[in-house]
Protein backbone atom coordinates (compact mmCIF):
# COMPACT_ATOMS: atom_id res chain seq x y z
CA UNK A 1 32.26 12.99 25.88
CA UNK A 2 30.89 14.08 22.84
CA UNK A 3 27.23 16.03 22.82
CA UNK A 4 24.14 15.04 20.65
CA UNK A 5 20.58 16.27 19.97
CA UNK A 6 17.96 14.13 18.94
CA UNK A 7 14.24 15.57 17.97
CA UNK A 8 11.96 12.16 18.60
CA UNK A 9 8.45 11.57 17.96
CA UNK A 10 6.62 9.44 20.15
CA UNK A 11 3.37 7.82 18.57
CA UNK A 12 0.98 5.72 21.16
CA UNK A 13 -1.34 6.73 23.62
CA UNK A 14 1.13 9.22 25.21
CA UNK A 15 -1.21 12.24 25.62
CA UNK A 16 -3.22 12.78 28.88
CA UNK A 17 -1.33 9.87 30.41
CA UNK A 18 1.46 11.71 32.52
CA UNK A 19 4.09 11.14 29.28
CA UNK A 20 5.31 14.45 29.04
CA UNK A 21 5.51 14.69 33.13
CA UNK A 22 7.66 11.47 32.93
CA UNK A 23 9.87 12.09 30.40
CA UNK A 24 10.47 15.50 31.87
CA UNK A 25 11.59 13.84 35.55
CA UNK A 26 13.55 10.80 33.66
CA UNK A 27 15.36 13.39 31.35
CA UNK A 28 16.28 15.55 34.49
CA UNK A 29 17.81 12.43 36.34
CA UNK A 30 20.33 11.86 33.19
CA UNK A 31 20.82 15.45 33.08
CA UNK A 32 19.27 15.69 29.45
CA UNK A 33 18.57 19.09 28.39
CA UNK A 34 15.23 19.45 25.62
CA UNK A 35 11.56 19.81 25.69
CA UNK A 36 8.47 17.31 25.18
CA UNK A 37 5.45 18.90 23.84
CA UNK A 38 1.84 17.18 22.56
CA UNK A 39 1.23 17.85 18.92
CA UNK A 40 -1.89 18.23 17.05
CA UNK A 41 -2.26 15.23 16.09
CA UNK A 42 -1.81 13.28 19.26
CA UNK A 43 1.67 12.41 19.48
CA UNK A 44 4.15 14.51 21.66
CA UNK A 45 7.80 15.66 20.30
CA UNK A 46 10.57 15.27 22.34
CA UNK A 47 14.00 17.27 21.86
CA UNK A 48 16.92 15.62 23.77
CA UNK A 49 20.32 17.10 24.10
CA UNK A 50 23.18 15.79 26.48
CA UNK A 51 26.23 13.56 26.70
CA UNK A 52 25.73 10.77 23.78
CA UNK A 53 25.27 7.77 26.00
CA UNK A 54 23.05 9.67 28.13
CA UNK A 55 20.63 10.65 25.31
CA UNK A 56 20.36 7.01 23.44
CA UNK A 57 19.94 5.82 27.12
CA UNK A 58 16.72 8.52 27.35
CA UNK A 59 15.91 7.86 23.40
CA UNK A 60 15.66 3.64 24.36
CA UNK A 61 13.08 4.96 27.74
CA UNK A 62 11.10 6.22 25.38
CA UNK A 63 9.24 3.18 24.28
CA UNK A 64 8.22 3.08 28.78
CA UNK A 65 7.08 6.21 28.88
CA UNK A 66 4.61 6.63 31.71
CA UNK A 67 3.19 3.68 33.66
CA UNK A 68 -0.17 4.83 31.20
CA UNK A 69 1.12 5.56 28.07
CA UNK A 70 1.19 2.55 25.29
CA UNK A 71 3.96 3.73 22.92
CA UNK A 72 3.57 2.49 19.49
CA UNK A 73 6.25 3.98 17.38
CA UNK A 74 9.43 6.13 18.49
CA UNK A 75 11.56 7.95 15.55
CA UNK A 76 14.46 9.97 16.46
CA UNK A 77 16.45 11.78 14.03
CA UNK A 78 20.02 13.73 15.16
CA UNK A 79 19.79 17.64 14.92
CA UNK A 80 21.86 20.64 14.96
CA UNK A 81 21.05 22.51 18.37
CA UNK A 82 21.92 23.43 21.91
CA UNK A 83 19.33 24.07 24.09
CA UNK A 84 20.25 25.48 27.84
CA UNK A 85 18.97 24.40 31.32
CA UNK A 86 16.53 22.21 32.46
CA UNK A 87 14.47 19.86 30.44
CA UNK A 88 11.05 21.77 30.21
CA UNK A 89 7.47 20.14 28.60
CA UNK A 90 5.48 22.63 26.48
């Protein structure tokens, strides 16, 4: 099975809302490795690494989120990285 990373930013009402929480526990159960953290200017960037079903599985969750986010706009772009052990927020 061949490995991907994806770095996505997720636009919306995704801060304060349990988003980063979420996507944490969701990206655990596929057994995604990464981060989500909020940025400055409101949105929160998410780093996904795993099997490549797995991750455009996670990527297409996105646009959920948490049951109080209101995602707007996901981009994901592919990246060159390998980031060990659990999925973490930041």
């Amino acid at each position: 099975m061949a490995q991907v990373c994806r770095k996505c930013r997720v636009s919306g009402k995704v801060q304060g809302v349990f988003f980063r929480a979420t996507t944490a526990q969701r990206a655990n159960e596929l057994g995604i490795t990464g981060y989500a953290r909020n940025e400055a200017d409101g949105n929160v960037e998410i780093l996904a690494c795993g099997e490549s079903t797995l991750v455009d599985r996670f990527c297409e969750w996105l646009w959920e989120g948490s049951a109080y986010a209101r995602v707007v706009d996901v981009q994901c772009e592919s990246v060159d990285c390998e980031v060990p052990g659990d999925f973490r927020t930041l």
